[in-house]
PDB file of N, CA and C in Angstrom:
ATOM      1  N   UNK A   1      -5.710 -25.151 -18.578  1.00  0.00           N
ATOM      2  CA  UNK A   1      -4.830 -23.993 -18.621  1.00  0.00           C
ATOM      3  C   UNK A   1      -5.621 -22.703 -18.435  1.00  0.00           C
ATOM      4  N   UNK A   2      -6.465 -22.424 -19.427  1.00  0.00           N
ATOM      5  CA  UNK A   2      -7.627 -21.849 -19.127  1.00  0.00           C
ATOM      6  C   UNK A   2      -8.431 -21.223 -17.125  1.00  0.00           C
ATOM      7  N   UNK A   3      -8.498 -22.187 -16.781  1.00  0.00           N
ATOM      8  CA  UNK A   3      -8.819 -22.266 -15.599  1.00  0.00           C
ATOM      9  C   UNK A   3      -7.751 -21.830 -14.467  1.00  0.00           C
ATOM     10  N   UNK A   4      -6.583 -22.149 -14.977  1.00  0.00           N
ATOM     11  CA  UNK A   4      -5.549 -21.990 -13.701  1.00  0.00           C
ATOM     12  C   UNK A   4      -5.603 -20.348 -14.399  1.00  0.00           C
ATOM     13  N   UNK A   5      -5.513 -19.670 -15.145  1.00  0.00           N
ATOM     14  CA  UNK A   5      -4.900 -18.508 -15.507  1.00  0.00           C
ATOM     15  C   UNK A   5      -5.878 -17.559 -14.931  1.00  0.00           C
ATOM     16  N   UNK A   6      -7.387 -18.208 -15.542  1.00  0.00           N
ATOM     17  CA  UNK A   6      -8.365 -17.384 -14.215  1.00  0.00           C
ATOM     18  C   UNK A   6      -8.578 -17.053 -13.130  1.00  0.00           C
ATOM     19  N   UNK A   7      -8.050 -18.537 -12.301  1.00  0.00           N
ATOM     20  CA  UNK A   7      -8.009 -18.638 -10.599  1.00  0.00           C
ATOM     21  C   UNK A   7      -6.781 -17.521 -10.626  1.00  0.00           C
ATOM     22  N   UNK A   8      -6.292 -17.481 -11.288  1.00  0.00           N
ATOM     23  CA  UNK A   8      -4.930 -16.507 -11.155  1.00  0.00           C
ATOM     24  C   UNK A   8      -5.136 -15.309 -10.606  1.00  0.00           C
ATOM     25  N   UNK A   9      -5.852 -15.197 -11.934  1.00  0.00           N
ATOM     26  CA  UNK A   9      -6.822 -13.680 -12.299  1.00  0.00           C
ATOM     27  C   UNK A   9      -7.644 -13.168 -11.238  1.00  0.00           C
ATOM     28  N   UNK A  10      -8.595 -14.146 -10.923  1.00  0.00           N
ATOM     29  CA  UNK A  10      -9.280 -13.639  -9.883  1.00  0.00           C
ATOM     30  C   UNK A  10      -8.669 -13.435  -8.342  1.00  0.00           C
ATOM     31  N   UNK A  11      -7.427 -14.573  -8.087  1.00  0.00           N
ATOM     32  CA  UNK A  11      -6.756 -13.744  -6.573  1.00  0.00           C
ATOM     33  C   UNK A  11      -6.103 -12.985  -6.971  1.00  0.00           C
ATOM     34  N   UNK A  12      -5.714 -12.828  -8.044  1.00  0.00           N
ATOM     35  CA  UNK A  12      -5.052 -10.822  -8.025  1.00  0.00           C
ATOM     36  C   UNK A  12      -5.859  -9.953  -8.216  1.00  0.00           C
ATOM     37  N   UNK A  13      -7.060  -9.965  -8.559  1.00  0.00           N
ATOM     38  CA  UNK A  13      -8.195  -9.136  -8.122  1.00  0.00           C
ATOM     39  C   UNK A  13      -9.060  -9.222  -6.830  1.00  0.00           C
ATOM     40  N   UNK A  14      -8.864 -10.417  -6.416  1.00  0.00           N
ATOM     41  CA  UNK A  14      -9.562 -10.292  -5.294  1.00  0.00           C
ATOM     42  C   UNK A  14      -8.466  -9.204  -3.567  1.00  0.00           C
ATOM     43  N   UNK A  15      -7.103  -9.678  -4.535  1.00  0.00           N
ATOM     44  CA  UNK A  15      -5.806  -9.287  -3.004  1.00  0.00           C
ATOM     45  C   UNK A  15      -6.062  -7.346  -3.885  1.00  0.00           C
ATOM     46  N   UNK A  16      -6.335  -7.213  -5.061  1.00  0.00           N
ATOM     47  CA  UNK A  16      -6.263  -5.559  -5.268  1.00  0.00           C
ATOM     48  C   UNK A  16      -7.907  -4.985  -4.107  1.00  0.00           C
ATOM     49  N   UNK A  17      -8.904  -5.497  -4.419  1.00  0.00           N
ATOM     50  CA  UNK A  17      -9.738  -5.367  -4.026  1.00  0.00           C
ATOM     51  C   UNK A  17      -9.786  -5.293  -2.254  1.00  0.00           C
ATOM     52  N   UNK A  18      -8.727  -5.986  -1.832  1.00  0.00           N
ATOM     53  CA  UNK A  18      -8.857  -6.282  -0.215  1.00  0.00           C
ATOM     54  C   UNK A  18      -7.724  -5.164  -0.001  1.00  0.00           C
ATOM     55  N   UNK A  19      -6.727  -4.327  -1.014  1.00  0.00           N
ATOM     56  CA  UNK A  19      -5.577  -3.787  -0.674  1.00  0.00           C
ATOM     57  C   UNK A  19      -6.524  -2.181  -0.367  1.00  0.00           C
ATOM     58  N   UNK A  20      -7.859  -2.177  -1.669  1.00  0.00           N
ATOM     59  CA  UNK A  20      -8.388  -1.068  -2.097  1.00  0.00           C
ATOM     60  C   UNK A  20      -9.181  -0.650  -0.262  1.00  0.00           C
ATOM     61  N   UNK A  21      -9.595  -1.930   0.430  1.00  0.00           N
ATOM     62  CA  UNK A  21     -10.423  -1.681   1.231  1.00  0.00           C
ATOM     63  C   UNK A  21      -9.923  -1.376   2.515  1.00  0.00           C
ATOM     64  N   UNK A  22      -8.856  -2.659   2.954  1.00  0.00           N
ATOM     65  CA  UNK A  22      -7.955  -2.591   3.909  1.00  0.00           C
ATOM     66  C   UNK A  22      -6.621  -2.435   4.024  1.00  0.00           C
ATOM     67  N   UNK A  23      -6.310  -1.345   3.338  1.00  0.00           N
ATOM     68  CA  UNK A  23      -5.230  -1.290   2.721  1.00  0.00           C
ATOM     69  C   UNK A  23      -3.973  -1.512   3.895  1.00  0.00           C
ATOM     70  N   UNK A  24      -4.141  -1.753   5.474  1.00  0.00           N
ATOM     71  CA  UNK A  24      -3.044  -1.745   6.352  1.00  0.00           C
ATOM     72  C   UNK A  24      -3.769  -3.309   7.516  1.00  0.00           C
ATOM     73  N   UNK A  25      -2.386  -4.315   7.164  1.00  0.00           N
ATOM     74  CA  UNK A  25      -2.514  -5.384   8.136  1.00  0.00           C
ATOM     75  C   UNK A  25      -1.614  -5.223   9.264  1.00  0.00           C
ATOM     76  N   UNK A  26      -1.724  -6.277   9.968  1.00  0.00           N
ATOM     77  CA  UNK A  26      -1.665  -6.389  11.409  1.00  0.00           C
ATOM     78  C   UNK A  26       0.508  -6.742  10.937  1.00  0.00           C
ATOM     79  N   UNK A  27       0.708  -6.313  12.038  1.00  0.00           N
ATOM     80  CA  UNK A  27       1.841  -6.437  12.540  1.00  0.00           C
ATOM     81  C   UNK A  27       2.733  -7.818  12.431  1.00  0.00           C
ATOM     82  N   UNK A  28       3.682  -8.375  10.978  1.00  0.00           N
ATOM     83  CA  UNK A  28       3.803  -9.839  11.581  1.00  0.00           C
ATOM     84  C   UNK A  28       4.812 -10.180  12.335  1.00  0.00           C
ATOM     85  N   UNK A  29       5.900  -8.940  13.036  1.00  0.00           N
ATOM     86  CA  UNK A  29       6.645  -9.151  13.758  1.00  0.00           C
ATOM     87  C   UNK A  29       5.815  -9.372  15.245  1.00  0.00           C
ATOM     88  N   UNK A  30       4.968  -8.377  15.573  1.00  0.00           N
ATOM     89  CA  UNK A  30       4.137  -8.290  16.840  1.00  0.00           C
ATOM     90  C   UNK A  30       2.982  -8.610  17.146  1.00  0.00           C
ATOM     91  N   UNK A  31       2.769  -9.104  15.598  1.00  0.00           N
ATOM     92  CA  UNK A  31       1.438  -9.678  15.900  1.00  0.00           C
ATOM     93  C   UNK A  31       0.083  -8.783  16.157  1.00  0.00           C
ATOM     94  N   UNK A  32       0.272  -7.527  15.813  1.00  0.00           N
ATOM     95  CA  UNK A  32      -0.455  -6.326  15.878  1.00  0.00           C
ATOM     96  C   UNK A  32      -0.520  -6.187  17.347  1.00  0.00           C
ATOM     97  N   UNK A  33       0.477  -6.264  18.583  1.00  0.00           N
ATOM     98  CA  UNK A  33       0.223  -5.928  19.475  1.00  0.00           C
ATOM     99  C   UNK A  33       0.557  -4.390  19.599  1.00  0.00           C
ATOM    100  N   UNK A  34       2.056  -4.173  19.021  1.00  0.00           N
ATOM    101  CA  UNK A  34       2.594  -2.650  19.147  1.00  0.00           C
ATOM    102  C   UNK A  34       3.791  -2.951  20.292  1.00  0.00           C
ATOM    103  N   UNK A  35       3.643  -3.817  21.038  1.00  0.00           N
ATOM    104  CA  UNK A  35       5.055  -4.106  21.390  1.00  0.00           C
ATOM    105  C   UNK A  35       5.662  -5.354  22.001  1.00  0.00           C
ATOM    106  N   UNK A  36       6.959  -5.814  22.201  1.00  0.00           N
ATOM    107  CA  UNK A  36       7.401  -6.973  22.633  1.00  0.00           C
ATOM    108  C   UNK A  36       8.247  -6.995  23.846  1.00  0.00           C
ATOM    109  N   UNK A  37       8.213  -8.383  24.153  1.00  0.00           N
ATOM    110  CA  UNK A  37       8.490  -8.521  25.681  1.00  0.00           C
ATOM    111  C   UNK A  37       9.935  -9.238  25.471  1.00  0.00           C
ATOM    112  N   UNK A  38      11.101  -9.039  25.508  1.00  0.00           N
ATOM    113  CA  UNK A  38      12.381 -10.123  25.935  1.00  0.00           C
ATOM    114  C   UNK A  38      13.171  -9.610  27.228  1.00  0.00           C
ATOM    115  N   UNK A  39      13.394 -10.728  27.499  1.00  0.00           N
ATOM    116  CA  UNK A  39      13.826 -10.780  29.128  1.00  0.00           C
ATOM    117  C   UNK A  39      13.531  -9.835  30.335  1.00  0.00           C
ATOM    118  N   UNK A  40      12.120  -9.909  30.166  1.00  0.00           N
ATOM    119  CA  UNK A  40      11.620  -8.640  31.277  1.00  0.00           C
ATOM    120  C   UNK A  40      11.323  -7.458  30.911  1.00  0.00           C
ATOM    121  N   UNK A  41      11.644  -7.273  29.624  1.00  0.00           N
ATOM    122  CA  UNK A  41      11.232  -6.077  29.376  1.00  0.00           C
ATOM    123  C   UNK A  41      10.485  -5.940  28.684  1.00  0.00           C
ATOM    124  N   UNK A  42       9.606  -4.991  28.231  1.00  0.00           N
ATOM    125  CA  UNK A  42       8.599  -4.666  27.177  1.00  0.00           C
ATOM    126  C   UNK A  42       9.019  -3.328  26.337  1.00  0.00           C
ATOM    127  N   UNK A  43       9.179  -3.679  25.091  1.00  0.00           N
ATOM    128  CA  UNK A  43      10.214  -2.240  24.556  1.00  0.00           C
ATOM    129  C   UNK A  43       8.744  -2.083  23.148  1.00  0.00           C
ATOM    130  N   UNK A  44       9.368  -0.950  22.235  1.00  0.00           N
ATOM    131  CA  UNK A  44       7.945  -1.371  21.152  1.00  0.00           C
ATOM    132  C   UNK A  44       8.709  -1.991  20.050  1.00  0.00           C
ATOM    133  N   UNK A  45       7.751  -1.936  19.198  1.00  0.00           N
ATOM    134  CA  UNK A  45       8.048  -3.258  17.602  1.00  0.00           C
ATOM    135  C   UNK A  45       8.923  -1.914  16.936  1.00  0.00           C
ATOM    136  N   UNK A  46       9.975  -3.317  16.963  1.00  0.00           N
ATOM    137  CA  UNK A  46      11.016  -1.937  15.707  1.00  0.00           C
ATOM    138  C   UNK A  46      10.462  -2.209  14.341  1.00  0.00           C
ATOM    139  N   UNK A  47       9.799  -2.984  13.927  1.00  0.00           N
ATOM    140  CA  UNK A  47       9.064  -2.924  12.399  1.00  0.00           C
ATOM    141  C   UNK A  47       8.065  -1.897  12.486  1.00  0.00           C
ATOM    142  N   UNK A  48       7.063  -1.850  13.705  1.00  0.00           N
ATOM    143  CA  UNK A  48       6.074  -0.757  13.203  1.00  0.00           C
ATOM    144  C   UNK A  48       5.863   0.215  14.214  1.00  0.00           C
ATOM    145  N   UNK A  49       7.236   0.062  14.828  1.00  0.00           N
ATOM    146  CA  UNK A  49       7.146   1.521  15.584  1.00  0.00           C
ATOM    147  C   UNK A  49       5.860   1.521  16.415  1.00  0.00           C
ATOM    148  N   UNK A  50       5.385   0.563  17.006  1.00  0.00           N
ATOM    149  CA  UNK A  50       3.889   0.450  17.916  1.00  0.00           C
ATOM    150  C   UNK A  50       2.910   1.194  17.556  1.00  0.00           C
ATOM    151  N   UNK A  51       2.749   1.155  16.167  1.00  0.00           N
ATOM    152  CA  UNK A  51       1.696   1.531  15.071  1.00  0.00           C
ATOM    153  C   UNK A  51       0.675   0.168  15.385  1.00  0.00           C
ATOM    154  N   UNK A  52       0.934  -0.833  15.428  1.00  0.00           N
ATOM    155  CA  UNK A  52       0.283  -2.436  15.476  1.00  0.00           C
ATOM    156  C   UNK A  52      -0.299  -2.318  14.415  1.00  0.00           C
ATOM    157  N   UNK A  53       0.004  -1.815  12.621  1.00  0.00           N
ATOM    158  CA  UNK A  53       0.066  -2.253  11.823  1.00  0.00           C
ATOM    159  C   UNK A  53       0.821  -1.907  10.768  1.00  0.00           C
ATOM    160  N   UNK A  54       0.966  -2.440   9.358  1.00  0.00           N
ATOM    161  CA  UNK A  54       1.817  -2.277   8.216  1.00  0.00           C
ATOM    162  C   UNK A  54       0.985  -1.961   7.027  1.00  0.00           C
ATOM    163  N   UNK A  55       1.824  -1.777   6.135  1.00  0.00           N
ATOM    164  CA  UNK A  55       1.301  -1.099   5.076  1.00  0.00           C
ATOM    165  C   UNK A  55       1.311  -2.462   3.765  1.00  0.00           C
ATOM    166  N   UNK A  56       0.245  -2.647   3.385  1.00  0.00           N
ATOM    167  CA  UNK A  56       0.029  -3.703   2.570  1.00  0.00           C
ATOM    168  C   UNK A  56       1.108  -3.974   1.000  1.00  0.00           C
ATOM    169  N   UNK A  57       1.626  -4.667   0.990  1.00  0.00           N
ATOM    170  CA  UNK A  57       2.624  -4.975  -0.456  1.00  0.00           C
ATOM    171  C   UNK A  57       2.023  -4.522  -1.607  1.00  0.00           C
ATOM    172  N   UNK A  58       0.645  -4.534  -1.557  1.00  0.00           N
ATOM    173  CA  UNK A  58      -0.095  -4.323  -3.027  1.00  0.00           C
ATOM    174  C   UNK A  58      -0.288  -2.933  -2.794  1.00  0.00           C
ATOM    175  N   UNK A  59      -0.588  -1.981  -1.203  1.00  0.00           N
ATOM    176  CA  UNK A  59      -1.467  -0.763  -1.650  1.00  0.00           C
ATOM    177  C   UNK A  59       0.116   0.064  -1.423  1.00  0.00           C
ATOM    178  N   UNK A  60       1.173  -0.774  -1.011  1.00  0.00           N
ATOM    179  CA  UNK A  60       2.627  -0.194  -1.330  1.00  0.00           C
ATOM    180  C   UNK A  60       2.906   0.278  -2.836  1.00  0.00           C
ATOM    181  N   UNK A  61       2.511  -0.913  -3.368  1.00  0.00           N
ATOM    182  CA  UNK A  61       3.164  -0.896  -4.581  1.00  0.00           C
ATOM    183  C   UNK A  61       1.913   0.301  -5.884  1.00  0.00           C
ATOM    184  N   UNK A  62       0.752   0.502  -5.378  1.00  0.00           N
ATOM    185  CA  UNK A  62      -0.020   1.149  -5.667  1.00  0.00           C
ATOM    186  C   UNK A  62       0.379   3.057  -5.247  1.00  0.00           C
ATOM    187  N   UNK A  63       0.637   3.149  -4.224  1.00  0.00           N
ATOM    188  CA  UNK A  63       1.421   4.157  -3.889  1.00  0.00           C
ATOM    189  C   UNK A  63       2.250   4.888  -4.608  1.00  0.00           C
ATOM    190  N   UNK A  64       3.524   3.581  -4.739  1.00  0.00           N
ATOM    191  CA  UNK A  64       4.305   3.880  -5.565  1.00  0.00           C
ATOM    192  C   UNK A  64       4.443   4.317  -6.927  1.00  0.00           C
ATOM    193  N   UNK A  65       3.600   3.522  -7.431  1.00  0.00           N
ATOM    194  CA  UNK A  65       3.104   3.919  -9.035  1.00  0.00           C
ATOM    195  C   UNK A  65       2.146   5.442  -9.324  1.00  0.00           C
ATOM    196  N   UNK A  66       1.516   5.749  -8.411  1.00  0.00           N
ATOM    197  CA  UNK A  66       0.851   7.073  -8.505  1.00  0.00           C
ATOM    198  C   UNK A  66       1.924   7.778  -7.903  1.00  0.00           C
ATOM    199  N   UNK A  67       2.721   7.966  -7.325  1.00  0.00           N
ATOM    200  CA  UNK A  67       3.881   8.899  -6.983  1.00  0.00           C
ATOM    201  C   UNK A  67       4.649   9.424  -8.260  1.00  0.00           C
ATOM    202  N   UNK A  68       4.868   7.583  -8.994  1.00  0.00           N
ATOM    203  CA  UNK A  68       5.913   8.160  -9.728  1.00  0.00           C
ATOM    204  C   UNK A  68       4.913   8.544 -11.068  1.00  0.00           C
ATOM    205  N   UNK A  69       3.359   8.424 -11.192  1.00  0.00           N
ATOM    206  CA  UNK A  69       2.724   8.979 -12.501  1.00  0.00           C
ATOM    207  C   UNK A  69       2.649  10.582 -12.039  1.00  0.00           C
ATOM    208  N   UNK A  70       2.456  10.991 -10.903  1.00  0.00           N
ATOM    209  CA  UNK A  70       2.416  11.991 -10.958  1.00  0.00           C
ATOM    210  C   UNK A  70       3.568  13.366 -10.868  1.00  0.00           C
ATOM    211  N   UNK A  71       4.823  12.223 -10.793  1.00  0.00           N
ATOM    212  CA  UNK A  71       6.244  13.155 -11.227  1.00  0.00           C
ATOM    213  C   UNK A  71       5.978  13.381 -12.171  1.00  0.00           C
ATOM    214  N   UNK A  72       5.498  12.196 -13.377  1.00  0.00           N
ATOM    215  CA  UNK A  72       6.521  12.184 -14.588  1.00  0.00           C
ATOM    216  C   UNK A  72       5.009  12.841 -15.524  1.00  0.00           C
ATOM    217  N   UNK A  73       3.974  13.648 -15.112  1.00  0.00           N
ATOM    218  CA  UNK A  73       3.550  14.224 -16.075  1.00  0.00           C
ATOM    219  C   UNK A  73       2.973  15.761 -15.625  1.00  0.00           C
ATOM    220  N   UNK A  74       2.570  16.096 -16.707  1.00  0.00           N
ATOM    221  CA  UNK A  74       2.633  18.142 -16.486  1.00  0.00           C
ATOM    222  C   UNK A  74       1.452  18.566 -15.851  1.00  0.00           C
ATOM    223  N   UNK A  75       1.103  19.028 -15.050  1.00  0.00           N
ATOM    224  CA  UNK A  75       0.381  19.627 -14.401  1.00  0.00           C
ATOM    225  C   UNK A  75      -0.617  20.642 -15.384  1.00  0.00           C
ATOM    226  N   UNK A  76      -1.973  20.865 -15.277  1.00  0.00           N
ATOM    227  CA  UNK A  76      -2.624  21.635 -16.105  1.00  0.00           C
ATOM    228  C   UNK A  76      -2.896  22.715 -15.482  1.00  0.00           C
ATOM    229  N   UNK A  77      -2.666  23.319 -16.642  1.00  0.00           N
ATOM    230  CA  UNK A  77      -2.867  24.629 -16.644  1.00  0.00           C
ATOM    231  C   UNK A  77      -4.656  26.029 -15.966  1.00  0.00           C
ATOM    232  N   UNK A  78      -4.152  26.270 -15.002  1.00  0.00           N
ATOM    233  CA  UNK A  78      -5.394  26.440 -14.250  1.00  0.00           C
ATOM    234  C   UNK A  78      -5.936  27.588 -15.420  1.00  0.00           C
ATOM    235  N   UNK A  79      -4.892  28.591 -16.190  1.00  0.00           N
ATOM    236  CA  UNK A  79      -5.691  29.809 -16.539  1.00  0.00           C
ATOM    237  C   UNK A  79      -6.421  29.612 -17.968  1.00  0.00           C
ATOM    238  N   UNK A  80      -7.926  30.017 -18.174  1.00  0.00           N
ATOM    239  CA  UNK A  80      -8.323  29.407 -18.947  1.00  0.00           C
ATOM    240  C   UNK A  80      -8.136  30.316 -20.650  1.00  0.00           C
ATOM    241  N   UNK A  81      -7.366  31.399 -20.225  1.00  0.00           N
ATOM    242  CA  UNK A  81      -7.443  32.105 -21.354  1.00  0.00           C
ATOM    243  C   UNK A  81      -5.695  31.822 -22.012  1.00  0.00           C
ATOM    244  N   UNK A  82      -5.121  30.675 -21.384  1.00  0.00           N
ATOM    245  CA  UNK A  82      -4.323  30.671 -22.189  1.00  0.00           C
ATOM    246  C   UNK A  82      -4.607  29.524 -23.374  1.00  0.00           C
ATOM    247  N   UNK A  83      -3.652  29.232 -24.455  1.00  0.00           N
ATOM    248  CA  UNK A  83      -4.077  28.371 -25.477  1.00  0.00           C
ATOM    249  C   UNK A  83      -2.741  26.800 -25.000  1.00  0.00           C
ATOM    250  N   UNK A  84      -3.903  25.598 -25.778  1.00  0.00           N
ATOM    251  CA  UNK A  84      -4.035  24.434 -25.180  1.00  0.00           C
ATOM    252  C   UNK A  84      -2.338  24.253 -25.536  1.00  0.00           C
ATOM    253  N   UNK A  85      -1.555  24.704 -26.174  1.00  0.00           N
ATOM    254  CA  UNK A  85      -0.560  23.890 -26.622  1.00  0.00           C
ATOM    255  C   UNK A  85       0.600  24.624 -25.671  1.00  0.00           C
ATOM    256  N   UNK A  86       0.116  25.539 -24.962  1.00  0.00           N
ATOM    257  CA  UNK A  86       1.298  26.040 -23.861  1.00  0.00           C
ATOM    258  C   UNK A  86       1.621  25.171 -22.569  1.00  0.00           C
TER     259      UNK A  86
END
């Protein structure tokens, strides 16, 4: 039990660690080409807009969480002569 909870542990540190580095993969509608071919034509990827890549689930969800920490708390106070409890 022990062991499975680690292996756990360590691919969710190892997928934070790969989100921290590479935080944008390849395209899996297009295959990171940027665009597709049906019946003669070549138009671009409506998933990534012929970006030929996406934005990772983990450094999404990392995003998200610093967005919403930095709504939900107060900004400091630049002037230094005011007092701490204002």
């Amino acid at each position: 039990m022990a062991l499975a909870s680690l292996l756990i542990l360590l691919a969710f540190a190892g997928y934070a660690v790969l989100c921290a580095v590479r935080p944008f993969a390849p395209c899996r509608k297009c295959s990171g080409i940027g665009v597709r071919t049906r019946r003669r034509t070549v138009t671009l990827c409506r998933r990534c807009h012929g970006d030929r890549a996406r934005l990772r689930l983990g450094r999404r969800l990392l995003n998200d969480s610093r967005s919403i920490h930095a709504a939900g708390t107060r900004s400091r106070t630049t002037d230094r002569k005011a007092p701490p409890w204002q």
